[in-house]
PDB file of N, CA and C in Angstrom:
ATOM      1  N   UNK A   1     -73.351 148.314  51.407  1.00  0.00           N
ATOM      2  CA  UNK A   1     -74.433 147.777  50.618  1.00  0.00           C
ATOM      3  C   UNK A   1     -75.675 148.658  50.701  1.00  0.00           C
ATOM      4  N   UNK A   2     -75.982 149.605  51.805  1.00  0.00           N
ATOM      5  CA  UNK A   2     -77.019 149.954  51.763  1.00  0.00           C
ATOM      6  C   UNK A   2     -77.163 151.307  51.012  1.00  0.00           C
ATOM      7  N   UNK A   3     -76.108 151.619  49.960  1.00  0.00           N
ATOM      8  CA  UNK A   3     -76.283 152.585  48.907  1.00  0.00           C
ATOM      9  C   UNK A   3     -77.033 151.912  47.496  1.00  0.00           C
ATOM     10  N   UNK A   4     -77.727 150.960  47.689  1.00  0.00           N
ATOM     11  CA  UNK A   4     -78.461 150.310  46.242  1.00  0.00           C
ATOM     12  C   UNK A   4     -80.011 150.310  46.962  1.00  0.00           C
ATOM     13  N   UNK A   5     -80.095 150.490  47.846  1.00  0.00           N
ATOM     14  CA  UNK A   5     -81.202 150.711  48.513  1.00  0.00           C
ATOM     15  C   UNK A   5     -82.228 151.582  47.891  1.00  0.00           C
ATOM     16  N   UNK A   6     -82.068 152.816  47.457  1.00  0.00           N
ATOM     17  CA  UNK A   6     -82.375 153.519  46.830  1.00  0.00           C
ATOM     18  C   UNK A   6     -82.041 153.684  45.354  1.00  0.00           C
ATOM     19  N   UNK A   7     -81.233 153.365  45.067  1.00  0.00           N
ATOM     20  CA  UNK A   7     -80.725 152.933  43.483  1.00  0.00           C
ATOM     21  C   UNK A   7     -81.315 151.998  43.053  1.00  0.00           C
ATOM     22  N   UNK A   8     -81.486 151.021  43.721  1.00  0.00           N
ATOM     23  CA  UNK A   8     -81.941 149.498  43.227  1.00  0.00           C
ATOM     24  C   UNK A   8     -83.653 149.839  42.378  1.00  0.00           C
ATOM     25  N   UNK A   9     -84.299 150.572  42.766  1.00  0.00           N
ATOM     26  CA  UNK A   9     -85.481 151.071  42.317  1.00  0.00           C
ATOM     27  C   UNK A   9     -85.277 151.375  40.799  1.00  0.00           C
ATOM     28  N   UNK A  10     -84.455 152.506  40.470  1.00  0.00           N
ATOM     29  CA  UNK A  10     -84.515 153.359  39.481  1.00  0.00           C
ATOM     30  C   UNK A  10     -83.282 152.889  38.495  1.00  0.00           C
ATOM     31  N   UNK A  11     -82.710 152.049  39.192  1.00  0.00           N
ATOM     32  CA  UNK A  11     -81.273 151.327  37.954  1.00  0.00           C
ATOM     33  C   UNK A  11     -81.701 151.321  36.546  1.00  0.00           C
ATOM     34  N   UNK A  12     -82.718 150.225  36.531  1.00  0.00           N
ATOM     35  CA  UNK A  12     -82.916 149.484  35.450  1.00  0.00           C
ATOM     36  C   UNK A  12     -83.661 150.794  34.397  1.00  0.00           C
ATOM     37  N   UNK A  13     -84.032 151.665  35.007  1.00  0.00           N
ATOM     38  CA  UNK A  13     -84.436 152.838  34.189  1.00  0.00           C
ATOM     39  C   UNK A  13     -83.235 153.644  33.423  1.00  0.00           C
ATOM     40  N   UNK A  14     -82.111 153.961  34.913  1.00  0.00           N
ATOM     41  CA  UNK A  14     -81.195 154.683  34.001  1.00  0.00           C
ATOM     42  C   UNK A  14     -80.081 153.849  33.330  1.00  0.00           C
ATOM     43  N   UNK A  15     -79.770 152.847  33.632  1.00  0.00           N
ATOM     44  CA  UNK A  15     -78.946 152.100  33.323  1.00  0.00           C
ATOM     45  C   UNK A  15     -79.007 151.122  32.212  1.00  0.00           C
ATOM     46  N   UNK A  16     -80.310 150.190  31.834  1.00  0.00           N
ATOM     47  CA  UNK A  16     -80.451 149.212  31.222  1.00  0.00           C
ATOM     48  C   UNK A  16     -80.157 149.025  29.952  1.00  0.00           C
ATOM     49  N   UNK A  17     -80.480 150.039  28.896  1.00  0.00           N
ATOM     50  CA  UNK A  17     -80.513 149.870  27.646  1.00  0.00           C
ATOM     51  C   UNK A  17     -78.651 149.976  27.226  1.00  0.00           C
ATOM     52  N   UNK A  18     -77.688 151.110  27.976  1.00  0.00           N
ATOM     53  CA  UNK A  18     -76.322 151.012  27.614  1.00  0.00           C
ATOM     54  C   UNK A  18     -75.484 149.628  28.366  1.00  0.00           C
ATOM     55  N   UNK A  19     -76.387 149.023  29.942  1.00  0.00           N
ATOM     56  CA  UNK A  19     -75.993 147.802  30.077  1.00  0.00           C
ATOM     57  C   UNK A  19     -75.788 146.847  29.116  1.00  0.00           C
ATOM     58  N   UNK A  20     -77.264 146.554  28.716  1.00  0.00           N
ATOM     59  CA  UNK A  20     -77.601 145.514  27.626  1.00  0.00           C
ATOM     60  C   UNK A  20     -77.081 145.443  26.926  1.00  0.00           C
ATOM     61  N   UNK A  21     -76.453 146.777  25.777  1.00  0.00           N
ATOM     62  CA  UNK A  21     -75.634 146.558  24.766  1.00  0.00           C
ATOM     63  C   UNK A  21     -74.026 146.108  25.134  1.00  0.00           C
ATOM     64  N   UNK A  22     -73.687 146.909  26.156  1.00  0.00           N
ATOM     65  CA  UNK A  22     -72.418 146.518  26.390  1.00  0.00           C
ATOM     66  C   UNK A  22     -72.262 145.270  26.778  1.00  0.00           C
ATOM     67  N   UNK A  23     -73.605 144.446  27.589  1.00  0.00           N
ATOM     68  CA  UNK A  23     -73.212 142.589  27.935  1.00  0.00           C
ATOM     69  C   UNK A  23     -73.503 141.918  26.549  1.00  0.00           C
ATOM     70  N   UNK A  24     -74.186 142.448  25.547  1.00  0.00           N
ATOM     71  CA  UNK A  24     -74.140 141.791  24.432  1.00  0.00           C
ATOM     72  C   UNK A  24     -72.963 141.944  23.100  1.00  0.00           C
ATOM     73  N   UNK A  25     -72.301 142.801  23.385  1.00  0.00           N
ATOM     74  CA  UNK A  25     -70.843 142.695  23.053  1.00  0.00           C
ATOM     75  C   UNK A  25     -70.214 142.241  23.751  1.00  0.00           C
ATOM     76  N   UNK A  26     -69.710 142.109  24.744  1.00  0.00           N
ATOM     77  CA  UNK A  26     -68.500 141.817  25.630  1.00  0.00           C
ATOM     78  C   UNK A  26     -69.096 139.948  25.892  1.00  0.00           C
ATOM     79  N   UNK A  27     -70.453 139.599  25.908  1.00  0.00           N
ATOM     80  CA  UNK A  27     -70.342 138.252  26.537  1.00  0.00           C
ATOM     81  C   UNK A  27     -71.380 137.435  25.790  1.00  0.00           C
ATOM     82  N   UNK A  28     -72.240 137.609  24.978  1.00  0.00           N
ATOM     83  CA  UNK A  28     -73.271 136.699  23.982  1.00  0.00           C
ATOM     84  C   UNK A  28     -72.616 135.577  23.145  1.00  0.00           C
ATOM     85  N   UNK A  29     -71.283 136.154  23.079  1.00  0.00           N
ATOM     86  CA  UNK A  29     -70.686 135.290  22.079  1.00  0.00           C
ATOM     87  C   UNK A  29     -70.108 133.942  22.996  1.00  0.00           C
ATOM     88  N   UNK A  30     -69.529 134.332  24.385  1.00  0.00           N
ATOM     89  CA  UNK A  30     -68.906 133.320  25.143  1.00  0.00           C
ATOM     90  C   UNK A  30     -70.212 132.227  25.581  1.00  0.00           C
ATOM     91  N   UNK A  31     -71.179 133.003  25.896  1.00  0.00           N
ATOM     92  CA  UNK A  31     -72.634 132.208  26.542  1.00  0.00           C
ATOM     93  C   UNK A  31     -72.617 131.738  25.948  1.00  0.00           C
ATOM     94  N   UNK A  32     -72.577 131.764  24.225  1.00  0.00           N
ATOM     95  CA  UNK A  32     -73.396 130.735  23.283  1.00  0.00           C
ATOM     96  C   UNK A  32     -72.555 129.369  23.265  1.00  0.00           C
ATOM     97  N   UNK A  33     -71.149 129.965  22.993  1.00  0.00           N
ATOM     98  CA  UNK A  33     -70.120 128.803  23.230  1.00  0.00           C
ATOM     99  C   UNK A  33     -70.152 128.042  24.415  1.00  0.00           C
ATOM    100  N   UNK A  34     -70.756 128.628  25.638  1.00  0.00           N
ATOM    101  CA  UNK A  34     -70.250 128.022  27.120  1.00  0.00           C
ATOM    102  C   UNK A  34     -71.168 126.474  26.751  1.00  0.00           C
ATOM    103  N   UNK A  35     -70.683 125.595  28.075  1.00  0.00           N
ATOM    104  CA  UNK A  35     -70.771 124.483  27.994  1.00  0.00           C
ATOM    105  C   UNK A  35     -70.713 124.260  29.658  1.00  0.00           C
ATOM    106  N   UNK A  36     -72.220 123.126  30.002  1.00  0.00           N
ATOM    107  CA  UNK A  36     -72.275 123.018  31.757  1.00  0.00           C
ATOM    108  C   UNK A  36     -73.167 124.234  32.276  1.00  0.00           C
ATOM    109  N   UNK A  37     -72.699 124.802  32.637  1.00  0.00           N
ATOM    110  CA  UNK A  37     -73.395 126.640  33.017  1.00  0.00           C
ATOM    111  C   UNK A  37     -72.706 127.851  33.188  1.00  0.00           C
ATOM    112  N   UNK A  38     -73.122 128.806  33.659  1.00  0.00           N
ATOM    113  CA  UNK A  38     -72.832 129.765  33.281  1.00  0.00           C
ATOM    114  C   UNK A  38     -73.509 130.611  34.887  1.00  0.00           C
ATOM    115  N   UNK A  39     -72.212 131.262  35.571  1.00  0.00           N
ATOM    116  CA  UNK A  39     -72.670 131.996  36.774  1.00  0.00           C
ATOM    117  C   UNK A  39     -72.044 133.356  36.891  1.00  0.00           C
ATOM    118  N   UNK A  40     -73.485 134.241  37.102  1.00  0.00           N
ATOM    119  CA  UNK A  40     -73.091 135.932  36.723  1.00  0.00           C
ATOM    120  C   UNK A  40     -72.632 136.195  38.284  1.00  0.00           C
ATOM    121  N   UNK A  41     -71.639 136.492  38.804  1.00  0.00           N
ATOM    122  CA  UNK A  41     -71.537 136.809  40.016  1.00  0.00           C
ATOM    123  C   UNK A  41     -71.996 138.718  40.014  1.00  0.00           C
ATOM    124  N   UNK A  42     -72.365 139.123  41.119  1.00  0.00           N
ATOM    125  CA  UNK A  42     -72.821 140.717  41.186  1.00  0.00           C
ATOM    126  C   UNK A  42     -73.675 140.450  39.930  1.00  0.00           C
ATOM    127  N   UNK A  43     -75.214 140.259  40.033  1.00  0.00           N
ATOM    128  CA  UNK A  43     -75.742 139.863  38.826  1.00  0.00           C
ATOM    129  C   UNK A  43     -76.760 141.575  38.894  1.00  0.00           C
ATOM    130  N   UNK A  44     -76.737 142.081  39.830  1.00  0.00           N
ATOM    131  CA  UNK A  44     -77.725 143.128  39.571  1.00  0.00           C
ATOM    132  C   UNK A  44     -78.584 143.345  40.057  1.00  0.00           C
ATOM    133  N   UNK A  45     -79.632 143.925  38.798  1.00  0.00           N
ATOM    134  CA  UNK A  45     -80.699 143.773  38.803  1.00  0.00           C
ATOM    135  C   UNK A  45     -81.522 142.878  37.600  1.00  0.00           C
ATOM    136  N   UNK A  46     -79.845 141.979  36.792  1.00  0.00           N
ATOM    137  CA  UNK A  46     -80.831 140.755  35.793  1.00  0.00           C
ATOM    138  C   UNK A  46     -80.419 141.591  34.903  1.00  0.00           C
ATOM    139  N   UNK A  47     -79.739 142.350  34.216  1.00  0.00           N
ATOM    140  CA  UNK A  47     -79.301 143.448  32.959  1.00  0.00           C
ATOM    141  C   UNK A  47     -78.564 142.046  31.998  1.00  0.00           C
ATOM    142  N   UNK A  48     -77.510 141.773  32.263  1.00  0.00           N
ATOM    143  CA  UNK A  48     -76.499 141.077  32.175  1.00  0.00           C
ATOM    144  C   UNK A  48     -76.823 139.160  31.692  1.00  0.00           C
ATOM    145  N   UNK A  49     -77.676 138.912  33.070  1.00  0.00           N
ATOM    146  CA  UNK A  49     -78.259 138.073  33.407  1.00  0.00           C
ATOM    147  C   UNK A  49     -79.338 137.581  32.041  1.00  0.00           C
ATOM    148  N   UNK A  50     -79.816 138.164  31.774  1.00  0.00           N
ATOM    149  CA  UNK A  50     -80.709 138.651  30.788  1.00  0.00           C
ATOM    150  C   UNK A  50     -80.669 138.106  29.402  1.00  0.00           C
ATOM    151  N   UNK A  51     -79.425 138.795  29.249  1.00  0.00           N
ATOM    152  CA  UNK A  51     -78.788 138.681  27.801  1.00  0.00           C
ATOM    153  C   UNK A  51     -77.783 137.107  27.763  1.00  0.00           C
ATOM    154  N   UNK A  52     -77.367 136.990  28.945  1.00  0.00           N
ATOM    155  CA  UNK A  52     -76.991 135.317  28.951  1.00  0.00           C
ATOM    156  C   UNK A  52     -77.938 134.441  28.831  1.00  0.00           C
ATOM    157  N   UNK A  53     -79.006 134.149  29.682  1.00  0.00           N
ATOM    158  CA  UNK A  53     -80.250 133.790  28.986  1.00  0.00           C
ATOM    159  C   UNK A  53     -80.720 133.296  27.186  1.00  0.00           C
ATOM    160  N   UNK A  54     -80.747 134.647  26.860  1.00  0.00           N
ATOM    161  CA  UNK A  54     -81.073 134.795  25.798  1.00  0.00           C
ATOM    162  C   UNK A  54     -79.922 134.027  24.443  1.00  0.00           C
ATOM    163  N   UNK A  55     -78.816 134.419  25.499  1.00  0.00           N
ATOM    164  CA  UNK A  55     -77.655 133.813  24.253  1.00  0.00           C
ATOM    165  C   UNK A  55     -77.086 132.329  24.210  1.00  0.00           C
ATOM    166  N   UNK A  56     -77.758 131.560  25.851  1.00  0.00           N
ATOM    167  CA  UNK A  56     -77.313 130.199  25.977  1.00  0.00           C
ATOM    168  C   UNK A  56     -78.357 129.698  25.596  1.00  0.00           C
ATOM    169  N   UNK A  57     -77.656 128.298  25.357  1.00  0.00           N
ATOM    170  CA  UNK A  57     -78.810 127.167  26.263  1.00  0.00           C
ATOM    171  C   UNK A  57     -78.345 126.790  27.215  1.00  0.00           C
ATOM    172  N   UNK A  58     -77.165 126.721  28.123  1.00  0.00           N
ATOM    173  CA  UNK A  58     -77.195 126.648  29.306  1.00  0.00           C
ATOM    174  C   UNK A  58     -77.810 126.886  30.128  1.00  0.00           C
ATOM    175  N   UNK A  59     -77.732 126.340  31.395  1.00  0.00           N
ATOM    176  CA  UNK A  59     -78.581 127.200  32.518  1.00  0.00           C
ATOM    177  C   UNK A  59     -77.614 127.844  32.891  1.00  0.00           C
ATOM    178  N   UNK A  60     -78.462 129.386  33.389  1.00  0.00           N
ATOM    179  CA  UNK A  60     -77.554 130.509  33.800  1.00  0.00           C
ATOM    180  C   UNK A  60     -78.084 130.652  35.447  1.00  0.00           C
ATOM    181  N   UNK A  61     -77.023 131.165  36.540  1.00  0.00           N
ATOM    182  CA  UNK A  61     -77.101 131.025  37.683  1.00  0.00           C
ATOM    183  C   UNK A  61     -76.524 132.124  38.227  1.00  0.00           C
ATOM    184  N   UNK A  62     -77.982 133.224  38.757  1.00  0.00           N
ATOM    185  CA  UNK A  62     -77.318 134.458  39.283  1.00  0.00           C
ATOM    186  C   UNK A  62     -77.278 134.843  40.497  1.00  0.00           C
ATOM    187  N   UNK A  63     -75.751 135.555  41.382  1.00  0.00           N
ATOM    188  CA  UNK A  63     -75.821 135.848  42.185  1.00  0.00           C
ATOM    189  C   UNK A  63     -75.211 137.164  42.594  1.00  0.00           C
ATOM    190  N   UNK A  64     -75.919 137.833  43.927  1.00  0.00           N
ATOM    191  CA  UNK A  64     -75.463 139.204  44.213  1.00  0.00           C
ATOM    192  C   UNK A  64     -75.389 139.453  45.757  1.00  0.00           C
ATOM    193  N   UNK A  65     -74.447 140.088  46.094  1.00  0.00           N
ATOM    194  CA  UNK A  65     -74.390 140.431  47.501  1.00  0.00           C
ATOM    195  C   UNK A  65     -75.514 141.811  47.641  1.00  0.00           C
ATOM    196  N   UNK A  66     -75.774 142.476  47.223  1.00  0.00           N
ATOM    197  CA  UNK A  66     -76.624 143.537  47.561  1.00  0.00           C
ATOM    198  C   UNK A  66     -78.443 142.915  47.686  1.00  0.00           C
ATOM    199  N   UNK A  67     -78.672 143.006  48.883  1.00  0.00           N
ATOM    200  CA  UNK A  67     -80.066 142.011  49.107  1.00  0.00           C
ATOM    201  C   UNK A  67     -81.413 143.227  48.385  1.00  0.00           C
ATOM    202  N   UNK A  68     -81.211 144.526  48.254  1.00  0.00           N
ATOM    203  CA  UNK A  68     -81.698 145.864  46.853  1.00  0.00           C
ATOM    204  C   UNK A  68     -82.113 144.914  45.604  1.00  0.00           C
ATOM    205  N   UNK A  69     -80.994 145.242  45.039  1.00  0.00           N
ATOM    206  CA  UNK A  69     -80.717 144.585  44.012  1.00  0.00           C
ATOM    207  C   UNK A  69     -80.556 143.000  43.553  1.00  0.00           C
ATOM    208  N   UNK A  70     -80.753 142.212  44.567  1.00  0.00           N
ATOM    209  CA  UNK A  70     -81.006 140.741  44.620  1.00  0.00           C
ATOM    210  C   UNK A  70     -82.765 140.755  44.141  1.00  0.00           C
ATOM    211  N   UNK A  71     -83.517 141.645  45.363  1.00  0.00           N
ATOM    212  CA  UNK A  71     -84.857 141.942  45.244  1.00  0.00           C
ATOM    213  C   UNK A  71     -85.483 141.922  43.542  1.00  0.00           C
ATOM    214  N   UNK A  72     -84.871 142.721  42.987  1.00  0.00           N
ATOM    215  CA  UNK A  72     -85.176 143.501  41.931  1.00  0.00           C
ATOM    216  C   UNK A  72     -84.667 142.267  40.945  1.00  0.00           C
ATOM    217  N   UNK A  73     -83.720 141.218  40.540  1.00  0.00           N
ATOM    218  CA  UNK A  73     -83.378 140.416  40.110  1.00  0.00           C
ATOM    219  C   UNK A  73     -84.420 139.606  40.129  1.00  0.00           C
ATOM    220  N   UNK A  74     -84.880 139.545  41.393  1.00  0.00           N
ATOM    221  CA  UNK A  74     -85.777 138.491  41.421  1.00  0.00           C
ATOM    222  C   UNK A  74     -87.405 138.564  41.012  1.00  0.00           C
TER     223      UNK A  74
END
């Protein structure tokens, strides 16, 4: 875990915008349908998280083993 330590900073810079698109293909459509809630396991830094949000009305419920990247979620 302690390789996000230093990643966890700069993710959302290099990572976010090809995240975003790829969780909004692969999962906007299921969020909208879901029903009850909705739990991102390895949620990040909230990329993912994000776009479920945006696509439910459920409540969405995120969790991550990397306490980096939990930080940065939060």
């Amino acid at each position: 875990m302690g390789d996000y330590v230093v990643s966890a900073e700069f993710y959302d810079l290099l990572q976010a915008e090809g995240d975003r698109r790829l969780a909004e293909r692969r999962f906007a459509g299921a969020a909208d349908r879901a029903r009850g809630s909705i739990l991102d396991v390895g949620a990040g830094t909230g990329i993912v998280t994000e776009v479920l949000l945006r696509a439910s009305s459920v409540p969405v419920h995120a969790v991550g083993p990397a306490p980096p990247m939990r930080a940065a979620l939060l």
